[in-house]
Protein backbone atom coordinates (compact mmCIF):
# COMPACT_ATOMS: atom_id res chain seq x y z
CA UNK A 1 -15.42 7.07 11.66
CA UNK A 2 -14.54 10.14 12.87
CA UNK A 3 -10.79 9.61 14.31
CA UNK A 4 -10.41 13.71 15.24
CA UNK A 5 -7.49 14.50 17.22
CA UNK A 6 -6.24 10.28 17.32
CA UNK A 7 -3.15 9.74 19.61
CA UNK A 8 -2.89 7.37 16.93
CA UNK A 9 0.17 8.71 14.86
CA UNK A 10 2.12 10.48 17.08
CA UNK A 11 5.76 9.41 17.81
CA UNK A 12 7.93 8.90 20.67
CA UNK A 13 9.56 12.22 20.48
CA UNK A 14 5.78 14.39 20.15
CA UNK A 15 4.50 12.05 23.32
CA UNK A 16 7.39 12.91 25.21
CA UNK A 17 7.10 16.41 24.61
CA UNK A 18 3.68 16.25 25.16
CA UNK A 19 3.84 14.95 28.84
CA UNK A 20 6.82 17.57 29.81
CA UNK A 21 4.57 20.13 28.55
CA UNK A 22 1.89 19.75 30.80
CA UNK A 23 4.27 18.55 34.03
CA UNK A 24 5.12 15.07 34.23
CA UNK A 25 8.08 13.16 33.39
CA UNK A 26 9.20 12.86 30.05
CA UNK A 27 9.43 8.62 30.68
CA UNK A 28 5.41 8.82 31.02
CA UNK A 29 5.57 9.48 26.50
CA UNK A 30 7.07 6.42 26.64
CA UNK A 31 4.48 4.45 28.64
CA UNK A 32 2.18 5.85 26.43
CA UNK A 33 3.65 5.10 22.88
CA UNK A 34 3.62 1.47 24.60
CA UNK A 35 0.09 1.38 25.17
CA UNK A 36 -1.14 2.49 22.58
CA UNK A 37 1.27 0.98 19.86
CA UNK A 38 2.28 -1.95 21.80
CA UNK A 39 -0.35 -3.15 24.05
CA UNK A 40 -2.95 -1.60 21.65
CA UNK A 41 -5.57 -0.45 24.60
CA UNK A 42 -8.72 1.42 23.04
CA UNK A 43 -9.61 3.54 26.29
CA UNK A 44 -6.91 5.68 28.04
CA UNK A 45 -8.07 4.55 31.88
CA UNK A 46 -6.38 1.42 30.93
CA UNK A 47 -3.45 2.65 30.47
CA UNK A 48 -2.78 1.97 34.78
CA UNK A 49 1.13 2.86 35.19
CA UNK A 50 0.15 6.75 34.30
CA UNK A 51 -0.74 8.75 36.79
CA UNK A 52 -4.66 9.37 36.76
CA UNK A 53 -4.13 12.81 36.38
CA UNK A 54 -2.32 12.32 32.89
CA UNK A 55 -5.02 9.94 31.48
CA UNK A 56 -7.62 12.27 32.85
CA UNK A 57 -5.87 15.04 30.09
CA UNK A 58 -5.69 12.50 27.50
CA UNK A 59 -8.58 12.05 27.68
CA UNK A 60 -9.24 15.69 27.33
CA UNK A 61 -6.57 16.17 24.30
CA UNK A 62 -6.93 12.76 22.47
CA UNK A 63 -9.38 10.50 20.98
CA UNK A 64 -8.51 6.63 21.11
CA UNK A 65 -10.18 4.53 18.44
CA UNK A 66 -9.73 1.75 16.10
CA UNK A 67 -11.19 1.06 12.97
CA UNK A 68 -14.12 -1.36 12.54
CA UNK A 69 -15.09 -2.66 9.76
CA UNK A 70 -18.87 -2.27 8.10
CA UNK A 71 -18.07 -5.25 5.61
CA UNK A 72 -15.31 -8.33 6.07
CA UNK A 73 -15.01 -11.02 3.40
CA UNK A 74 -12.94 -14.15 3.15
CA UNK A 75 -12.13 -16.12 0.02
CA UNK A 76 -12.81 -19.34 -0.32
CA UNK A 77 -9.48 -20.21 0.53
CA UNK A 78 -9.60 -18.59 3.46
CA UNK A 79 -5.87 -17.30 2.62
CA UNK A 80 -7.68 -13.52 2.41
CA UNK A 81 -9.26 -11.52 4.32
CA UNK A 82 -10.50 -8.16 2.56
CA UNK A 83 -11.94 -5.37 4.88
CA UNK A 84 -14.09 -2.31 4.29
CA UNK A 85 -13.41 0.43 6.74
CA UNK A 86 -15.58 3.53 6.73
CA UNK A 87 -14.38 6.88 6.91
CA UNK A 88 -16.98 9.27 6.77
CA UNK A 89 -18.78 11.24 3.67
CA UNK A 90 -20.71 7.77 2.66
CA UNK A 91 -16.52 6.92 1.46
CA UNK A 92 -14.16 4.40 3.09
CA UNK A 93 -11.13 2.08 2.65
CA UNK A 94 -10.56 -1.36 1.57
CA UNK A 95 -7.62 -3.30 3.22
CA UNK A 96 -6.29 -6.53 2.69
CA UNK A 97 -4.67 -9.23 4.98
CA UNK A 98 -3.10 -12.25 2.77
CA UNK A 99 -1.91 -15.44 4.34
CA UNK A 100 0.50 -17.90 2.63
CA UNK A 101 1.02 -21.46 2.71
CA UNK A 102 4.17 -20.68 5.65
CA UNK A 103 1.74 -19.48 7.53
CA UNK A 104 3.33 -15.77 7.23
CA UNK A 105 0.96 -12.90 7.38
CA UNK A 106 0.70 -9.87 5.16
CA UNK A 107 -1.15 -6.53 5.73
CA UNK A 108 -2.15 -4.49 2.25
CA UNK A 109 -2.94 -1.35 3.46
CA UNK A 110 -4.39 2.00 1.75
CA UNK A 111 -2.38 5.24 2.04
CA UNK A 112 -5.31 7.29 0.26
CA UNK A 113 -9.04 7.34 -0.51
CA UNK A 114 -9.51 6.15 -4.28
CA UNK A 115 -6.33 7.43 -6.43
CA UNK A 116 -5.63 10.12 -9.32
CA UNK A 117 -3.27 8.45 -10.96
CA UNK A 118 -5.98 6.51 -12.95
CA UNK A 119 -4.38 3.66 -14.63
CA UNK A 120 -6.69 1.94 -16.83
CA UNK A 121 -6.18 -1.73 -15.28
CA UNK A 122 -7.17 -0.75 -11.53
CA UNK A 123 -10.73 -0.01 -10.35
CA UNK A 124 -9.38 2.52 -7.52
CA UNK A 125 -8.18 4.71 -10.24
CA UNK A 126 -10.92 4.19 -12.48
CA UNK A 127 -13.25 5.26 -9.64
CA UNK A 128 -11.55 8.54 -8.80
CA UNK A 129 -9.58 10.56 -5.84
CA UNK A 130 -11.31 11.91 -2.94
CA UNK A 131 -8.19 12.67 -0.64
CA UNK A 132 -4.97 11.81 1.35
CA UNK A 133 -5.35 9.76 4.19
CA UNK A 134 -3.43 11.11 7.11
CA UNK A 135 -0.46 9.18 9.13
CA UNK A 136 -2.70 8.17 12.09
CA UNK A 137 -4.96 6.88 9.61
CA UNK A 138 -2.35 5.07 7.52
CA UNK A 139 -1.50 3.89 11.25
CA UNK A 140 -4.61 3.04 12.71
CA UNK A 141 -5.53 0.87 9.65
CA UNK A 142 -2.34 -1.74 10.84
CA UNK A 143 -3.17 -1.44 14.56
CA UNK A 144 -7.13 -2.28 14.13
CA UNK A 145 -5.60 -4.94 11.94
CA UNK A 146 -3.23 -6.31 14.54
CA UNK A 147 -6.17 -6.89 17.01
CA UNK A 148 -8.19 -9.14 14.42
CA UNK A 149 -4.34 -10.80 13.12
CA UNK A 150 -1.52 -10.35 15.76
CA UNK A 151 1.84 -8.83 14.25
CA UNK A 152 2.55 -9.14 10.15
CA UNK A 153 5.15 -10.46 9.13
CA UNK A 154 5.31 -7.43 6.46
CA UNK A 155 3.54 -4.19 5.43
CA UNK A 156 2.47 -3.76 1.62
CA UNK A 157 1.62 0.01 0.62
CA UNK A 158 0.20 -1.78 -2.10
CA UNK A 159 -3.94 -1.01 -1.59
CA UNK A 160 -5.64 2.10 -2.42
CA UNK A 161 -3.71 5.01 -3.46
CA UNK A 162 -0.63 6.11 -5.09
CA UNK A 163 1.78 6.13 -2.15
CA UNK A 164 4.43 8.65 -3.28
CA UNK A 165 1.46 11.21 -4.16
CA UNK A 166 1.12 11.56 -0.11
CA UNK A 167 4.64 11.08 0.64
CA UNK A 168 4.52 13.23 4.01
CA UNK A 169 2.13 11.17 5.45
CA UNK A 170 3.41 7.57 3.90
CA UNK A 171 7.03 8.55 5.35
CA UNK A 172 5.62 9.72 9.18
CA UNK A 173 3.56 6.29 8.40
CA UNK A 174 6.58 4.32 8.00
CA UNK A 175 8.84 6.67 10.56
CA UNK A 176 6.33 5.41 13.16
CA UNK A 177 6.29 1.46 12.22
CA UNK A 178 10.37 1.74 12.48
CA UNK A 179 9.51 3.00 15.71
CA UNK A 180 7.18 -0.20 16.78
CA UNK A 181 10.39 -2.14 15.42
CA UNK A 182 9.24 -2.82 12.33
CA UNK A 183 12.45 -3.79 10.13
CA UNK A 184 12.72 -1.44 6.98
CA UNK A 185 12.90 -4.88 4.92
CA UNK A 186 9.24 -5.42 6.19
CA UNK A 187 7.94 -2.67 4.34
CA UNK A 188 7.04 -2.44 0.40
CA UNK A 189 6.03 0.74 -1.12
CA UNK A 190 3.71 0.22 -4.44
CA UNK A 191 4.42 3.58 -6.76
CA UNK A 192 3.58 3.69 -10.90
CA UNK A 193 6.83 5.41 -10.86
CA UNK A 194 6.89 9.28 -9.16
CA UNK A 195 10.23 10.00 -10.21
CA UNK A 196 10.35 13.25 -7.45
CA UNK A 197 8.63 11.04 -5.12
CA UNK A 198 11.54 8.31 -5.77
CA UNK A 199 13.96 10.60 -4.72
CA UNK A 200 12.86 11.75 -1.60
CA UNK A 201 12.61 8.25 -0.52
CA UNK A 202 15.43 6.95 -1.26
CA UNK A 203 17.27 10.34 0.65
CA UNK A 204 14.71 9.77 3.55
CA UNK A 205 16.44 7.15 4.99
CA UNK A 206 13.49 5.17 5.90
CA UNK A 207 15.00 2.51 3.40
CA UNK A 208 11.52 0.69 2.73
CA UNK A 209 11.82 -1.85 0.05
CA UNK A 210 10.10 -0.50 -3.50
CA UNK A 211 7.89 -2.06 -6.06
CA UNK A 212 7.70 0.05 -9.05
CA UNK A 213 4.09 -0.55 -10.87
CA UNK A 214 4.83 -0.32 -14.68
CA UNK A 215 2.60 -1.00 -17.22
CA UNK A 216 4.55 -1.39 -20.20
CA UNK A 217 8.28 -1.29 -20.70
CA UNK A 218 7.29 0.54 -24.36
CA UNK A 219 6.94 4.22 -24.10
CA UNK A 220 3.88 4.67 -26.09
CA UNK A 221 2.26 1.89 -24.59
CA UNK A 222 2.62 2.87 -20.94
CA UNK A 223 1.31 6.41 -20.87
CA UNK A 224 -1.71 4.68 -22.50
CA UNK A 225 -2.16 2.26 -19.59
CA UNK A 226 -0.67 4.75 -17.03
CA UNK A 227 -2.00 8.05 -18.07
CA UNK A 228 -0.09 9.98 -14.74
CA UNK A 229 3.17 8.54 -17.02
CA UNK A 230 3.11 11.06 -19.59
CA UNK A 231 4.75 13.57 -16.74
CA UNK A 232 7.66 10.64 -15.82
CA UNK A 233 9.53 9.26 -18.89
CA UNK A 234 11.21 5.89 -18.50
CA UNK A 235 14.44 7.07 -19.30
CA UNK A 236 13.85 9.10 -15.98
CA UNK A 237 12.33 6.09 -14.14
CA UNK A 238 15.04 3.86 -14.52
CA UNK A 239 17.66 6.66 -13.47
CA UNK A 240 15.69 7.28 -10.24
CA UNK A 241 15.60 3.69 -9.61
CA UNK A 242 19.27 3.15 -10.10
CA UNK A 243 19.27 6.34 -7.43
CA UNK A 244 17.04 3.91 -5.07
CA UNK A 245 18.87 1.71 -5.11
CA UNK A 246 22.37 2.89 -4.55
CA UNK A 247 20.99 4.93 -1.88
CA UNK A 248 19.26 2.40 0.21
CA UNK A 249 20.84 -0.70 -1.21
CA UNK A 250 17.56 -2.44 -1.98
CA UNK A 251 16.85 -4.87 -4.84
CA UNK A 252 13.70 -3.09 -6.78
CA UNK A 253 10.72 -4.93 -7.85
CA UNK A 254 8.75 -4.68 -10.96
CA UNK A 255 5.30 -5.52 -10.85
CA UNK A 256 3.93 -5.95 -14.19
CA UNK A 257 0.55 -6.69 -14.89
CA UNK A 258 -0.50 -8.48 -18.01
CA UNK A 259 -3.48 -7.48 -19.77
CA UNK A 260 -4.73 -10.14 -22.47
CA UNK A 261 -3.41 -8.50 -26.18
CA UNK A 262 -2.32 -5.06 -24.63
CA UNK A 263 0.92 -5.83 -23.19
CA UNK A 264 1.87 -9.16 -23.09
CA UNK A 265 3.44 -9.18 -26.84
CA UNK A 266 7.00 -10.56 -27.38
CA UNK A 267 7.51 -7.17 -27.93
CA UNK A 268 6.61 -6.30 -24.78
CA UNK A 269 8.53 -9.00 -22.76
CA UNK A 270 11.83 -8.09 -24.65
CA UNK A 271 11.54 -4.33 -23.45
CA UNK A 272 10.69 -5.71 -19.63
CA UNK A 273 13.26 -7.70 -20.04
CA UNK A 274 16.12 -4.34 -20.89
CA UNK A 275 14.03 -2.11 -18.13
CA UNK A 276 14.76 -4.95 -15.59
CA UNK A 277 18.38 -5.43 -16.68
CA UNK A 278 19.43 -2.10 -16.58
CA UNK A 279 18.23 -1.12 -13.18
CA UNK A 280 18.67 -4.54 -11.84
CA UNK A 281 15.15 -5.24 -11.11
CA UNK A 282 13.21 -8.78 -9.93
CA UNK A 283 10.04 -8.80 -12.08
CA UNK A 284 6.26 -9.68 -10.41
CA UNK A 285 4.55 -10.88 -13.00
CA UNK A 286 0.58 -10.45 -12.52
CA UNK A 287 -2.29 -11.72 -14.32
CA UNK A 288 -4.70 -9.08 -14.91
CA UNK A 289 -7.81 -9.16 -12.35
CA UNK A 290 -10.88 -8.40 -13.65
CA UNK A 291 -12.62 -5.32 -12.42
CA UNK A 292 -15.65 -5.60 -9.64
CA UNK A 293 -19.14 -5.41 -11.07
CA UNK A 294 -19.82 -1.76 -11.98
CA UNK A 295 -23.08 -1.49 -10.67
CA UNK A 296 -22.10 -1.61 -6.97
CA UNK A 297 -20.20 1.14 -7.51
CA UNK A 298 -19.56 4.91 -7.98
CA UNK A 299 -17.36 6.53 -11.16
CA UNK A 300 -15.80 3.59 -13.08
CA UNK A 301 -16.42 3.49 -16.44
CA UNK A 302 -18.39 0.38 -17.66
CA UNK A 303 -16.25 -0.16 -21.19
CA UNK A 304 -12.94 -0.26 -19.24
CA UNK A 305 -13.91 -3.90 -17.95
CA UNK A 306 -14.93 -4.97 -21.45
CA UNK A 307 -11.97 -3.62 -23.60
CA UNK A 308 -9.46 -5.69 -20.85
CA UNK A 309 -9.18 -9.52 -20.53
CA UNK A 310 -6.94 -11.33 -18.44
CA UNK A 311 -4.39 -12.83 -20.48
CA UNK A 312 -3.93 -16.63 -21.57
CA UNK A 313 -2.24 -19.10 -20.02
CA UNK A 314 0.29 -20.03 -22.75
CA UNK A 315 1.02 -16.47 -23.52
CA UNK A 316 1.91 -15.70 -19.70
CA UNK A 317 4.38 -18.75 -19.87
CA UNK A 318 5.64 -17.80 -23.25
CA UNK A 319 6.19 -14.47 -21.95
CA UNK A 320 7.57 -15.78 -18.95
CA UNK A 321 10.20 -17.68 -20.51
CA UNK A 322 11.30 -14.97 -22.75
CA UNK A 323 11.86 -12.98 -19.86
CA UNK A 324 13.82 -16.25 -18.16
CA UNK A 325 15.94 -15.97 -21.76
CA UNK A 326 17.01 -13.14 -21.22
CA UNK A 327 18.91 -13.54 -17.65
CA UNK A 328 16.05 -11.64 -15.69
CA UNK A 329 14.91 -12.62 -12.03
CA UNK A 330 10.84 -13.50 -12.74
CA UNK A 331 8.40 -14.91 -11.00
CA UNK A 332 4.41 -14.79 -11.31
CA UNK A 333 2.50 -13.60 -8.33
CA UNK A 334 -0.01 -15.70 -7.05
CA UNK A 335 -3.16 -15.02 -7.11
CA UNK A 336 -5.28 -14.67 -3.92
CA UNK A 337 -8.51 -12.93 -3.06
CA UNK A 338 -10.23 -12.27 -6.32
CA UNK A 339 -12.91 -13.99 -5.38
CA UNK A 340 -13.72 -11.30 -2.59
CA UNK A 341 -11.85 -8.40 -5.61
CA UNK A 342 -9.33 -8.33 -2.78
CA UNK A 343 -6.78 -8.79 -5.59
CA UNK A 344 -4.78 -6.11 -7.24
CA UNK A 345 -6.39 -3.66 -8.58
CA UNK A 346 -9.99 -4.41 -7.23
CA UNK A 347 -10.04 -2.32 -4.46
CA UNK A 348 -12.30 0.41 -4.00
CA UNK A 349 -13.70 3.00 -1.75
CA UNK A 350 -18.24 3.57 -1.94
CA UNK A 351 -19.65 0.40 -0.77
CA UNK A 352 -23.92 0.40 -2.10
C-alpha cells in the first residue's frame, strides 16, 4: 500500500503550521489532527467544519489511507487476532491484537519490516531486515486497528522489529499517541537491550514503560542466542537500565524466553535471578514458540526450528520457583495466538 505523503503522522504543531502557511487559521490544524486521529475519517471531504477550500488543498498535499489487511486470522480462542498488512515490494507487516479474560484490549504493533538483530529464537530475525518503517506507518498501523477494535487499552512495540534500532521514528510514534492522550503507562517498548538506544529514551521524556528482551542472564550464553549482544555487554545493560529507570521512574520488565536445554538450567535461573535484583526488574517468563513452517516463507533457516524445543513443563516451574527463591517478581506469560504464530516470535513479513 502505497501511503506517499500520509497526513497520517503529523502532529498538532506541523498541522497548525501547515494551515497558517497557506492562509487560514491556525485552530483549523486542530480540527484536522481531530479528524483524522480522533474521528478517524478516510476521505478529507468529510472532514465538514473546514472550509472547502482547505480540504480541497489537502487533498492536493496529502494522501488519507488506512491499512487493510490481505490476510486476518483468529485463534481458536478467539482471544487473537493476527493481521497481515501489505506494504509494497511483495513485503508487509504482521500485527497483533490480544484480548484477555477482563475484556481489555491490546495492540502488538511492528515498528520495522523483518529485523537485523537476528536472535536465534524469533522467526522475524531469522528471516532478515528489509527497512524502517516510518512514524505514519508505525501510526497508521494503530488507527486501521482502531476501526476493526475501538481504543486499546495499551500499545506493545513488541511485533516486528527491534524498536530502539529506529528510535526517531518509534519516539515521533509515541510523541504522537501522547498527543491522542494516550497515557505513557499505556505504552511498552520491546528492545534486546540497545544500550545507546536506552539512553535516549529514558532522556526523551516520552517515559514509555520498557521490556528488555534478554536471552540469557550468562554472558556467553546470550551473545549466542542474541548475536546483536556481542556489541552491548550486560554489565552495560543493567547500568542503562538502572539509568531508565531513575530517569523515568518505571519498573523494567524482563522478558525471558525459555528454550528447552539452552537456557532454562538452574544455572541460568540463578543469574536471572541477580540481573533482575540488581536493576530491580519484574521477570516475563515465556515458553519458547515454535517457529512457522519454513516453507511458506522467505530466508529462515530450516535447522534453527529443529535445534530449539519449547521447554518442559516441570523445568519451567522448577525454574520458576528458583526464581520465586530468590525474592524476584515472576510471572509466566500466557500464551495466546500460536495457533495463528501470532505469538512471540512468530511474526513475519513475505506471505506465499
Amino acid at each position: 500500500m502505497d501511503i506517499t505523503n500520509s497526513i497520517i503522522g503529523l502532529n498538532h504543531d506541523t498541522l497548525r503550521s501547515y494551515v497558517q502557511e497557506r492562509g487560514f487559521p491556525e485552530f483549523h490544524g486542530n480540527q484536522v489532527f481531530k479528524w483524522v486521529y480522533g474521528r478517524r475519517v478516510d476521505a478529507f471531504d468529510l472532514m465538514t467544519d473546514l472550509p472547502k477550500q482547505l480540504r480541497m488543498q489537502l487533498k492536493r498535499d496529502f494522501t488519507l489511507a488506512y491499512y487493510n489487511p490481505s490476510q486476518t486470522l483468529q485463534s481458536r480462542k478467539k482471544d487473537t487476532v493476527k493481521y497481515f498488512y501489505p506494504l509494497g515490494d511483495d513485503t508487509g507487516i504482521e500485527t497483533v491484537v490480544l484480548k484477555d479474560k477482563d475484556h481489555r484490549t491490546t495492540f502488538c504493533i511492528s515498528c520495522q519490516i523483518g529485523c537485523p538483530v537476528g536472535c536465534i529464537y524469533c522467526a522475524t530475525g531469522s528471516a532478515g531486515f528489509i527497512r524502517n518503517m516510518e512514524t505514519g506507518e508505525i501510526v497508521t498501523q494503530v488507527l486501521s486497528l482502531m476501526k476493526e477494535h475501538g481504543e486499546p487499552d495499551s500499545i506493545l512495540f513488541m511485533g516486528m522489529g527491534e524498536p530502539l534500532l529506529n528510535l526517531e521514528e518509534v519516539e515521533g510514534a509515541i510523541a504522537l499517541f501522547h498527543e491522542m492522550d494516550f497515557s505513557p503507562r499505556r505504552i511498552t517498548v520491546s528492545t534486546c537491550g540497545i544500550i545507546r538506544g536506552i539512553h535516549h529514551l529514558a532522556s526523551s521524556g516520552l517515559k514509555p514503560r520498557l521490556a528488555v528482551s534478554l536471552g540469557s542472564a550468562l554472558e556467553s550464553k546470550r551473545r549466542k542466542l542474541i548475536p546483536f549482544a556481542r556489541g552491548n555487554s550486560l554489565d552495560q545493560l543493567r547500568k542503562a537500565l538502572l539509568f531508565y529507570r531513575e530517569k523515568t521512574k518505571r519498573r523494567i520488565s524482563i522478558e525471558y524466553t525459555l528454550l528447552g536445554g539452552l537456557n532454562d538450567t538452574d544455572d541460568d535461573a540463578r543469574a536471572l535471578a541477580s540481573f533482575a535484583r540488581a536493576t530491580r526488574s519484574h521477570i516475563n517468563l515465556i515458553r519458547y514458540n515454535p517457529m512457522p513452517h519454513t516453507s511458506r516463507y522467505r530466508g529462515i533457516k530450516g535447522d534453527i526450528q529443529k535445534r530449539i524445543l519449547p521447554p518442559q513443563t516441570a523445568i519451567v516451574q522448577n525454574f520458576r520457583q528458583l526464581l520465586v527463591d530468590r525474592n524476584v517478581q515472576v510471572t509466566e506469560r500466557y500464551r495466546r495466538g500460536s495457533d495463528i504464530n501470532a505469538a512471540c516470535g512468530q511474526l513475519l513479513f513475505k506471505r506465499t
